[in-house]
PDB file of N, CA and C in Angstrom:
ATOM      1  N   UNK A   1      16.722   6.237 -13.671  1.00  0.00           N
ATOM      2  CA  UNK A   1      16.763   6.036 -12.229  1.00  0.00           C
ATOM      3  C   UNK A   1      16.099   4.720 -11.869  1.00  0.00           C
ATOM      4  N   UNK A   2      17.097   4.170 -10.895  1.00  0.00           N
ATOM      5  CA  UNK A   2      16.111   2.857 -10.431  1.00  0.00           C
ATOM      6  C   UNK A   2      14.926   2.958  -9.487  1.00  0.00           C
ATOM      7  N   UNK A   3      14.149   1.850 -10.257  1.00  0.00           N
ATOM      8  CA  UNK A   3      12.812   2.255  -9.023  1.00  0.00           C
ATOM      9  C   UNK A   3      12.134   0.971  -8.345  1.00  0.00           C
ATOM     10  N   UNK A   4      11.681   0.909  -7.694  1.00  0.00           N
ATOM     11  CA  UNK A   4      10.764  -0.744  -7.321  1.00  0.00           C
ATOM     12  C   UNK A   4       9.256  -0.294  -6.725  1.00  0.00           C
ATOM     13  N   UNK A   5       8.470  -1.393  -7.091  1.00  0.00           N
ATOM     14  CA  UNK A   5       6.995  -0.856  -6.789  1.00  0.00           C
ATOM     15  C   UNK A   5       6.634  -1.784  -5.645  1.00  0.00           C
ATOM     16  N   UNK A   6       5.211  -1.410  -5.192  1.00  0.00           N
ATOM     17  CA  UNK A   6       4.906  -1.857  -4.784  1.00  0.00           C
ATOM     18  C   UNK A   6       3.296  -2.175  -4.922  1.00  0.00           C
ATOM     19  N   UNK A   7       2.500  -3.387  -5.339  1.00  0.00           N
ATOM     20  CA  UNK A   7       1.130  -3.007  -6.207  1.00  0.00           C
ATOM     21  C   UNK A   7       0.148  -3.879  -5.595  1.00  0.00           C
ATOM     22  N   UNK A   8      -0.784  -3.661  -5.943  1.00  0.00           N
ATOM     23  CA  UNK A   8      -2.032  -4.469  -5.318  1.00  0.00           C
ATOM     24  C   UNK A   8      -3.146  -4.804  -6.510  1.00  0.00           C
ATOM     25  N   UNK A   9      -2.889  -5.803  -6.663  1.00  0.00           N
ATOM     26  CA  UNK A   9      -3.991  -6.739  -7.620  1.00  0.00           C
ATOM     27  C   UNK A   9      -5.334  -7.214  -7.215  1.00  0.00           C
ATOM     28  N   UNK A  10      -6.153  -7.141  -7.844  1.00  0.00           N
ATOM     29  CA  UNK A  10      -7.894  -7.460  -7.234  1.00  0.00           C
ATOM     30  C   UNK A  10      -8.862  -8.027  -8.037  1.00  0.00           C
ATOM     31  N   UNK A  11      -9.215  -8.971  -7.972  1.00  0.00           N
ATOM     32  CA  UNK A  11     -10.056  -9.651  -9.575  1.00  0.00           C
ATOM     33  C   UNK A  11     -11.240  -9.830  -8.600  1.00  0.00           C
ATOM     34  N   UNK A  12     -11.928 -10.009  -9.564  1.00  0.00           N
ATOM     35  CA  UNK A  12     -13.641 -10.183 -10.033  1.00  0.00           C
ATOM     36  C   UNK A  12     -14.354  -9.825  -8.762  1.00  0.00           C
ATOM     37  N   UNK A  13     -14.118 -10.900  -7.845  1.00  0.00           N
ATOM     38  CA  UNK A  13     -14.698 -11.149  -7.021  1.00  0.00           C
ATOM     39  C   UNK A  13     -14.282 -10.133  -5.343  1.00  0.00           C
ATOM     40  N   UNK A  14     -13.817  -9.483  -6.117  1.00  0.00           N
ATOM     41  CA  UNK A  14     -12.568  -8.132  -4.972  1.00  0.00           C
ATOM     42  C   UNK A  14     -11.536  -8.820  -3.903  1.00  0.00           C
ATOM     43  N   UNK A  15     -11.232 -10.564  -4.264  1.00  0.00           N
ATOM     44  CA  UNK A  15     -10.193 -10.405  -3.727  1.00  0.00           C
ATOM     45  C   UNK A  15      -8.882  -9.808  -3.946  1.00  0.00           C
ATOM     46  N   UNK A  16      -8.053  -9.554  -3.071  1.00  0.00           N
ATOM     47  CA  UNK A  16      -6.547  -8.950  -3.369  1.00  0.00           C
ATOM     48  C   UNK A  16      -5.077  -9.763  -3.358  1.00  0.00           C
ATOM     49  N   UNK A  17      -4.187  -8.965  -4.117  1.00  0.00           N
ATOM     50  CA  UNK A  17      -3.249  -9.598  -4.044  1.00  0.00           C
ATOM     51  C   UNK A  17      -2.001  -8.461  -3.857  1.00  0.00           C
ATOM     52  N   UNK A  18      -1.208  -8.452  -3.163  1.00  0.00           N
ATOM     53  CA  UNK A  18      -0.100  -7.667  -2.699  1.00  0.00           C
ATOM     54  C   UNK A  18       1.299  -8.442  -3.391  1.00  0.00           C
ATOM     55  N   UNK A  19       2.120  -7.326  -3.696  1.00  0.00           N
ATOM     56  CA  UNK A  19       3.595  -7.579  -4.416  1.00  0.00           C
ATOM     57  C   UNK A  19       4.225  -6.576  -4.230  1.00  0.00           C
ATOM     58  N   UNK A  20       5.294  -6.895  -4.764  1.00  0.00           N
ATOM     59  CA  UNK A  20       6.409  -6.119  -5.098  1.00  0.00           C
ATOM     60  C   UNK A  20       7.806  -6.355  -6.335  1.00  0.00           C
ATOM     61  N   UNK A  21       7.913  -5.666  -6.945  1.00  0.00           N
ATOM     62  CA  UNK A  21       8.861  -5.980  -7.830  1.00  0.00           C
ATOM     63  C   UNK A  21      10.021  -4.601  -8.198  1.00  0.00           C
ATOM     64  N   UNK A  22      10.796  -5.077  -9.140  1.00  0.00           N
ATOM     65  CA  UNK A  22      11.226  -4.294 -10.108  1.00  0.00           C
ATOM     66  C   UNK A  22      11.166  -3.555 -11.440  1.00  0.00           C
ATOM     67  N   UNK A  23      10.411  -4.740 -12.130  1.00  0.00           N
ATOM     68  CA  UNK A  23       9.832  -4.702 -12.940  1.00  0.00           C
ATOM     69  C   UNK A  23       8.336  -4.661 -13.257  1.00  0.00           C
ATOM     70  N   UNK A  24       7.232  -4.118 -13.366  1.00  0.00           N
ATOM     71  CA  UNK A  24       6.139  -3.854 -12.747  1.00  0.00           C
ATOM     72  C   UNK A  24       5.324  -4.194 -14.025  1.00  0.00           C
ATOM     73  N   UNK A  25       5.866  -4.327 -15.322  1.00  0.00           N
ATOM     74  CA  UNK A  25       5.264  -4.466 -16.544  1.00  0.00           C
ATOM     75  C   UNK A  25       5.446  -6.280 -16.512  1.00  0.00           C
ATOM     76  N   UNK A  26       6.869  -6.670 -16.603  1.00  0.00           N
ATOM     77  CA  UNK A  26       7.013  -8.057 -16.830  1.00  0.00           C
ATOM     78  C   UNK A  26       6.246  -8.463 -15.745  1.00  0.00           C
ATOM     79  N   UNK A  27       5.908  -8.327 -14.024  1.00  0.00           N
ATOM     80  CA  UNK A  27       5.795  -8.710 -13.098  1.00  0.00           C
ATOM     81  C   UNK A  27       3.830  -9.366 -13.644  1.00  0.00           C
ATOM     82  N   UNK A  28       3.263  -7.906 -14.112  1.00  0.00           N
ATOM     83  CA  UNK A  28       2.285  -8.347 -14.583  1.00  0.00           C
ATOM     84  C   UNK A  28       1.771  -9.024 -15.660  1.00  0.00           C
ATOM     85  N   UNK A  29       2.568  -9.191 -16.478  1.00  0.00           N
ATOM     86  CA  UNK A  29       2.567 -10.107 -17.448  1.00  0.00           C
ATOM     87  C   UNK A  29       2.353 -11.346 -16.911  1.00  0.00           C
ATOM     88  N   UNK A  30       3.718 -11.483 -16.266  1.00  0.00           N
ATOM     89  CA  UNK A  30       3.467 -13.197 -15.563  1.00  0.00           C
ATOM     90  C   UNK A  30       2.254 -13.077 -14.640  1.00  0.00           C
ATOM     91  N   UNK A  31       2.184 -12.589 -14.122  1.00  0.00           N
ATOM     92  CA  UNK A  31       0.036 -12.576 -13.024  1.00  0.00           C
ATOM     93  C   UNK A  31      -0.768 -12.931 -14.432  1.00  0.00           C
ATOM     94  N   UNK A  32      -0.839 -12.288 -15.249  1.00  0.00           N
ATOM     95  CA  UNK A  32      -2.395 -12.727 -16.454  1.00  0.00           C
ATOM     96  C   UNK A  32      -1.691 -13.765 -17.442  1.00  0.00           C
ATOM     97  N   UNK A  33      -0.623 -14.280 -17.589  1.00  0.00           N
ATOM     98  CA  UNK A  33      -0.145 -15.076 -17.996  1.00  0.00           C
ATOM     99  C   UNK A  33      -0.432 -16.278 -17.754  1.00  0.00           C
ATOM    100  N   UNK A  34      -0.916 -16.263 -15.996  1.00  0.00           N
ATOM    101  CA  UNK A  34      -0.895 -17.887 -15.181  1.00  0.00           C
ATOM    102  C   UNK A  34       0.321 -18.543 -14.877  1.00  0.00           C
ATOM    103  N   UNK A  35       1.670 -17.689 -14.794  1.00  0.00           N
ATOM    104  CA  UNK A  35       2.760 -18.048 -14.413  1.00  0.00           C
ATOM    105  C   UNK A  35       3.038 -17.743 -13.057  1.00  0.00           C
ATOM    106  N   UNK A  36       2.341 -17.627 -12.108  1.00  0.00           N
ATOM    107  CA  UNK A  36       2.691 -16.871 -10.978  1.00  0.00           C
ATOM    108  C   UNK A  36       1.426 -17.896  -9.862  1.00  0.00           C
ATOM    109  N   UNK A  37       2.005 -18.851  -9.495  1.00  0.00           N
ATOM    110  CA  UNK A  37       0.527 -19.667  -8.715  1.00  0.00           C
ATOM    111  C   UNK A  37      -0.350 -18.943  -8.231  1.00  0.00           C
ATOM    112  N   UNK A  38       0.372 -17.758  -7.105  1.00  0.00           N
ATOM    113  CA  UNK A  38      -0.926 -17.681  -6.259  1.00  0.00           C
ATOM    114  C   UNK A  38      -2.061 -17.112  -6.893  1.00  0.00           C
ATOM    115  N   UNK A  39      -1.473 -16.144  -8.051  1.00  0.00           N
ATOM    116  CA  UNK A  39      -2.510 -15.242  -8.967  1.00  0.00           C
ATOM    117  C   UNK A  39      -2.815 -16.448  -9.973  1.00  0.00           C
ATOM    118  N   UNK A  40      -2.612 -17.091  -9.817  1.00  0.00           N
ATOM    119  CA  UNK A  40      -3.151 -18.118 -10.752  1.00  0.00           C
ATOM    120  C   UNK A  40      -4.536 -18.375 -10.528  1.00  0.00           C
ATOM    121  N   UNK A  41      -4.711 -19.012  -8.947  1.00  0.00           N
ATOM    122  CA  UNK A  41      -5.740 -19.476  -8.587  1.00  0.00           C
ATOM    123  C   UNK A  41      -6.729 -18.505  -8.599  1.00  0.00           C
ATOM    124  N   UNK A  42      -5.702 -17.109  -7.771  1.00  0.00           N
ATOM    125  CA  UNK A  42      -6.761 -15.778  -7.462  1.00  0.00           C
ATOM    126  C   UNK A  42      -7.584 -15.241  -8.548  1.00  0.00           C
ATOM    127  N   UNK A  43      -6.896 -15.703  -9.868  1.00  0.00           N
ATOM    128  CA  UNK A  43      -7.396 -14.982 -11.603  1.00  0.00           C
ATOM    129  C   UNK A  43      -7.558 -13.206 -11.370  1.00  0.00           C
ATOM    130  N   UNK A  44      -6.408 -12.599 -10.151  1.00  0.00           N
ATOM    131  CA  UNK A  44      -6.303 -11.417 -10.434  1.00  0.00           C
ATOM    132  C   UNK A  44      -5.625 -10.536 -11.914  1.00  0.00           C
ATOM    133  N   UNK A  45      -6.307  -9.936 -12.377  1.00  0.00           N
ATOM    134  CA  UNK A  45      -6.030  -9.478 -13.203  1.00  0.00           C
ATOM    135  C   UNK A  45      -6.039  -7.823 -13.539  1.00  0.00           C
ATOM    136  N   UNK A  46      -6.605  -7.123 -12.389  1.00  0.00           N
ATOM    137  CA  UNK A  46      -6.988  -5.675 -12.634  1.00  0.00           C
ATOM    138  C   UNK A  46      -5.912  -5.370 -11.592  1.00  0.00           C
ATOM    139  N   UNK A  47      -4.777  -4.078 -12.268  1.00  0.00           N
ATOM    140  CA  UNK A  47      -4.186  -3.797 -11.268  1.00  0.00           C
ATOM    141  C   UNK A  47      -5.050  -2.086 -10.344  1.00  0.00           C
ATOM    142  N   UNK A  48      -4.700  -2.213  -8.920  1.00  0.00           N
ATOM    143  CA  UNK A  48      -5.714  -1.502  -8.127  1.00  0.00           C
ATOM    144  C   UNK A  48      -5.044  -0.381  -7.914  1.00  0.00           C
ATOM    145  N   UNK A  49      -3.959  -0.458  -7.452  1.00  0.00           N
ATOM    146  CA  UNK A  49      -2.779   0.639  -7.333  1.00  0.00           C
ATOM    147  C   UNK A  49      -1.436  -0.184  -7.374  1.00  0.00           C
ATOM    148  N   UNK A  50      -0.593   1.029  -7.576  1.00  0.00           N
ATOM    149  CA  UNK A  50       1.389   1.089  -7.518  1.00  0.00           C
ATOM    150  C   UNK A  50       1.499   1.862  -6.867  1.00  0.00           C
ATOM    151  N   UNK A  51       2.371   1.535  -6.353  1.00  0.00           N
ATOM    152  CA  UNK A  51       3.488   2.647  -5.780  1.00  0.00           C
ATOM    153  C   UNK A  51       5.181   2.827  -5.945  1.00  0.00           C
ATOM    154  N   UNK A  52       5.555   3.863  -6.018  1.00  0.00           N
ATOM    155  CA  UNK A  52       7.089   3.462  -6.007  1.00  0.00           C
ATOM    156  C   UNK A  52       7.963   3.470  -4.834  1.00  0.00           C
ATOM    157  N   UNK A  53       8.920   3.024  -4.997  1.00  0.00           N
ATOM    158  CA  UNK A  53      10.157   3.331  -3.992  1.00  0.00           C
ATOM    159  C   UNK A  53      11.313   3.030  -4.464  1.00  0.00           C
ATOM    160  N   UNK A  54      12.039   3.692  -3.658  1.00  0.00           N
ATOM    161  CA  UNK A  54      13.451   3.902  -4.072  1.00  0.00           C
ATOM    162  C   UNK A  54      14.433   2.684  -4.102  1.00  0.00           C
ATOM    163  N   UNK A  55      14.224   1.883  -3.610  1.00  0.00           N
ATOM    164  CA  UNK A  55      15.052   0.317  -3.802  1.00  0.00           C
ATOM    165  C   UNK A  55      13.942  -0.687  -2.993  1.00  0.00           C
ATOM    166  N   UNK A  56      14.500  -1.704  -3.905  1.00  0.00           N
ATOM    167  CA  UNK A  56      13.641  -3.306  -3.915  1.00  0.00           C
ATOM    168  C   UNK A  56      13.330  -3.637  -2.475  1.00  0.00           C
ATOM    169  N   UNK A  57      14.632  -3.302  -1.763  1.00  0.00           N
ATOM    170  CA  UNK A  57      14.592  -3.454  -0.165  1.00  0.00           C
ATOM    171  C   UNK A  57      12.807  -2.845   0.713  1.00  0.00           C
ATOM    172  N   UNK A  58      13.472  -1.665   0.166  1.00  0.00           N
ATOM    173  CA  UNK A  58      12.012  -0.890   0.943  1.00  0.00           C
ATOM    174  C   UNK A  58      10.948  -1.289   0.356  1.00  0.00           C
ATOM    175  N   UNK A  59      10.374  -1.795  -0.490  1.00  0.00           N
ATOM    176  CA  UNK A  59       9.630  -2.193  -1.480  1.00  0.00           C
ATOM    177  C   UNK A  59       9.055  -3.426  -0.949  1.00  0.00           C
ATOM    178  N   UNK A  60       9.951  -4.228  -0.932  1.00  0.00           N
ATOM    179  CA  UNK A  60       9.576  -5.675  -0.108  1.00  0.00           C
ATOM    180  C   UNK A  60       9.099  -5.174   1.449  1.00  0.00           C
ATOM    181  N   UNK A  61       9.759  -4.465   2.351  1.00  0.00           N
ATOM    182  CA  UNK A  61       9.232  -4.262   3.975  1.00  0.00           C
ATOM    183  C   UNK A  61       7.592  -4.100   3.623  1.00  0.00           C
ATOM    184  N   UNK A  62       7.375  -2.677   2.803  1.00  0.00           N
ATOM    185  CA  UNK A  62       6.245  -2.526   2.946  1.00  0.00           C
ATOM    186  C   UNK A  62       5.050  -3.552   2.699  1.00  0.00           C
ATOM    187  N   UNK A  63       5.310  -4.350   1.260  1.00  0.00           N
ATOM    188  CA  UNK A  63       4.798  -5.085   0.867  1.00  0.00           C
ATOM    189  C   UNK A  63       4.784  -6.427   2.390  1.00  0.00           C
ATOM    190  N   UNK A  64       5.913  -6.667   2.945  1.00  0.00           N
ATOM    191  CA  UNK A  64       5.438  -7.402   4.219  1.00  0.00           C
ATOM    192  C   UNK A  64       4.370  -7.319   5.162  1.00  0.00           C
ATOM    193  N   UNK A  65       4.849  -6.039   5.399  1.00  0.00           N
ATOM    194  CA  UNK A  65       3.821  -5.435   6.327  1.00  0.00           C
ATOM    195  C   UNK A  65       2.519  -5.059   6.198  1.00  0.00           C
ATOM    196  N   UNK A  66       2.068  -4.863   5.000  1.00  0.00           N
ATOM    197  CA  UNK A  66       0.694  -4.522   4.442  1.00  0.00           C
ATOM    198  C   UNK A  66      -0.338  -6.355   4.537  1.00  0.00           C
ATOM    199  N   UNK A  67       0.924  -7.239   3.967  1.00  0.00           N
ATOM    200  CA  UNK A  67       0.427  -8.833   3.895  1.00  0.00           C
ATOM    201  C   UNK A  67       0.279  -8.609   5.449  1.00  0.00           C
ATOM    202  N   UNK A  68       1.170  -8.622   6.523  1.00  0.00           N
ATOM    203  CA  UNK A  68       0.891  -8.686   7.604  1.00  0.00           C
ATOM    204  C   UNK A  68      -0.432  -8.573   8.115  1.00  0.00           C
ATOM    205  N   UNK A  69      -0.741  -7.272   7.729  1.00  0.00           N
ATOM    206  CA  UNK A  69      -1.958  -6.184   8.201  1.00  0.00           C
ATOM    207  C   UNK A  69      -3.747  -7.038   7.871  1.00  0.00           C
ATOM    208  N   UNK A  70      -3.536  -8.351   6.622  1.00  0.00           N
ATOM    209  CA  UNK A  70      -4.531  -8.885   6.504  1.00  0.00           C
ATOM    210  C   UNK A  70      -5.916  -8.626   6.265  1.00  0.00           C
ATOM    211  N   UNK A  71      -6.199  -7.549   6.687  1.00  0.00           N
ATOM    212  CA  UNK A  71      -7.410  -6.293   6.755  1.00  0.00           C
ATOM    213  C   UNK A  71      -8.005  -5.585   5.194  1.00  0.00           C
ATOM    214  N   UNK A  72      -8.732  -6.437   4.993  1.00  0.00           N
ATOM    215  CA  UNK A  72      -9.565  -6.146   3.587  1.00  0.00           C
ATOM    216  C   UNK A  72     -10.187  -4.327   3.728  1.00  0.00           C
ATOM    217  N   UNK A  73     -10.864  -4.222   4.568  1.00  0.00           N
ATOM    218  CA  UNK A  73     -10.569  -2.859   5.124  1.00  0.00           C
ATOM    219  C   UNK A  73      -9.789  -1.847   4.446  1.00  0.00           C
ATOM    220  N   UNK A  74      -8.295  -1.924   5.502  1.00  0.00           N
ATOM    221  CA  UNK A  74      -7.724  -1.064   4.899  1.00  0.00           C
ATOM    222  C   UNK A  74      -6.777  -1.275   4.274  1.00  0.00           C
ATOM    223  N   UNK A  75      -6.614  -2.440   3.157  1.00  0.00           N
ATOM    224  CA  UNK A  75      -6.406  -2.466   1.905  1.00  0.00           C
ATOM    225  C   UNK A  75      -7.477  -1.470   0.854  1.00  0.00           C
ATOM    226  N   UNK A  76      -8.965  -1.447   0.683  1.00  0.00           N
ATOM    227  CA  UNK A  76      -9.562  -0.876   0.322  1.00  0.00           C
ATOM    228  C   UNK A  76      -9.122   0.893   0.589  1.00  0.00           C
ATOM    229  N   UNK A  77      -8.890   0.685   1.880  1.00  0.00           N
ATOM    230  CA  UNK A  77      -8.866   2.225   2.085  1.00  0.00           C
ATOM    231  C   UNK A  77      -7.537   3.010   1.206  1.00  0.00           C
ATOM    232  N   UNK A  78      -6.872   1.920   1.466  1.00  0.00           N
ATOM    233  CA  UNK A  78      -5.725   2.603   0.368  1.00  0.00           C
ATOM    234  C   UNK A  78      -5.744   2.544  -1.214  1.00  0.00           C
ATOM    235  N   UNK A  79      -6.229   1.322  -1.485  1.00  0.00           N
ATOM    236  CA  UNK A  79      -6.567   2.271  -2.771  1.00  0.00           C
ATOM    237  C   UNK A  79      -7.711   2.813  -2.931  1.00  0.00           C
ATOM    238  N   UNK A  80      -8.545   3.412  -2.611  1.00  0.00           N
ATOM    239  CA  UNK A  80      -9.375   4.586  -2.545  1.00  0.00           C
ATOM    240  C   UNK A  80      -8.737   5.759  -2.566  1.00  0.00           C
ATOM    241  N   UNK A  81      -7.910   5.639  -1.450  1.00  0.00           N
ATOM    242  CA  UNK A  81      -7.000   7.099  -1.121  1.00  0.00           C
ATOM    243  C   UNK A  81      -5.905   7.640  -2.409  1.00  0.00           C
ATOM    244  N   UNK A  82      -5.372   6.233  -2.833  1.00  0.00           N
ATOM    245  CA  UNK A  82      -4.548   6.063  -3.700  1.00  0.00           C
ATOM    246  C   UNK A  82      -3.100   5.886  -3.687  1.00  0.00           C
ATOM    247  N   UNK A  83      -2.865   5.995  -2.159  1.00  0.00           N
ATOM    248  CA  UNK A  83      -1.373   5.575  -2.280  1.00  0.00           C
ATOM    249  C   UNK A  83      -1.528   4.859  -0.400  1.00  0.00           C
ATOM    250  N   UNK A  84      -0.024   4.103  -0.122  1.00  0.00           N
ATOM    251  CA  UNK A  84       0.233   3.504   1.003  1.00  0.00           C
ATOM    252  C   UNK A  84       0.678   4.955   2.211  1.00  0.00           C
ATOM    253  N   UNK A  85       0.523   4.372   2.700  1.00  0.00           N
ATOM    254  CA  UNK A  85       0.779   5.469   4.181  1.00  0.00           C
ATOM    255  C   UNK A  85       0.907   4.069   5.563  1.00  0.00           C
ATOM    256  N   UNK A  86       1.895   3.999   5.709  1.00  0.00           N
ATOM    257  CA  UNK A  86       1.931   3.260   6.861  1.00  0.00           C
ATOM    258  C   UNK A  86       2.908   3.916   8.297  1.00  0.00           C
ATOM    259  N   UNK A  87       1.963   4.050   9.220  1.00  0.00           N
ATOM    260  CA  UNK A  87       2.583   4.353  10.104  1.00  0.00           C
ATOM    261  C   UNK A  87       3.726   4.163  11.259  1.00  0.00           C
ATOM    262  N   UNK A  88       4.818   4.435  11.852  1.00  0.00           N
ATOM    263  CA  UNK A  88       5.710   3.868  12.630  1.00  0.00           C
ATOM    264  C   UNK A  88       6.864   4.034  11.646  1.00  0.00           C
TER     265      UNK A  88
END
């Protein structure tokens, strides 16, 4: 079955990094690889949580909307909780 994630990366220093892919193994490869700029600079390397969904489409909205949301907050809060919950 096809699936697409949606994940949140966090290195050393607890900044974060939000994605989305298809591939969730290669995706992280390229992040600790240093193929991927922004995680380049960020040197995220610990993944914090995944999630799945059912196509790439929905996968990407959420992942928009969470970047949207900006809020170190409740980025934390979700992975604590352990999964996304967004309302509306």
């Amino acid at each position: 079955m096809y699936m697409a994630y949606v994940y949140i990366l966090r290195n050393e220093a607890g900044r974060y990094y939000i994605g989305s892919t298809e591939n969730l193994l290669q995706r992280l490869r390229h992040h600790r690889g240093g193929h991927t700029l922004t995680t380049k600079r960020l040197s995220a390397t610990e993944l914090a949580l995944t999630q799945e969904y059912a196509t790439l489409r929905e996968a990407r909205a959420v992942e928009r909307r969470l970047k949207k949301l900006r809020r170190r907050d409740y980025i934390e809060r979700i992975i604590r909780d352990g999964y996304i919950k967004l309302g509306g």
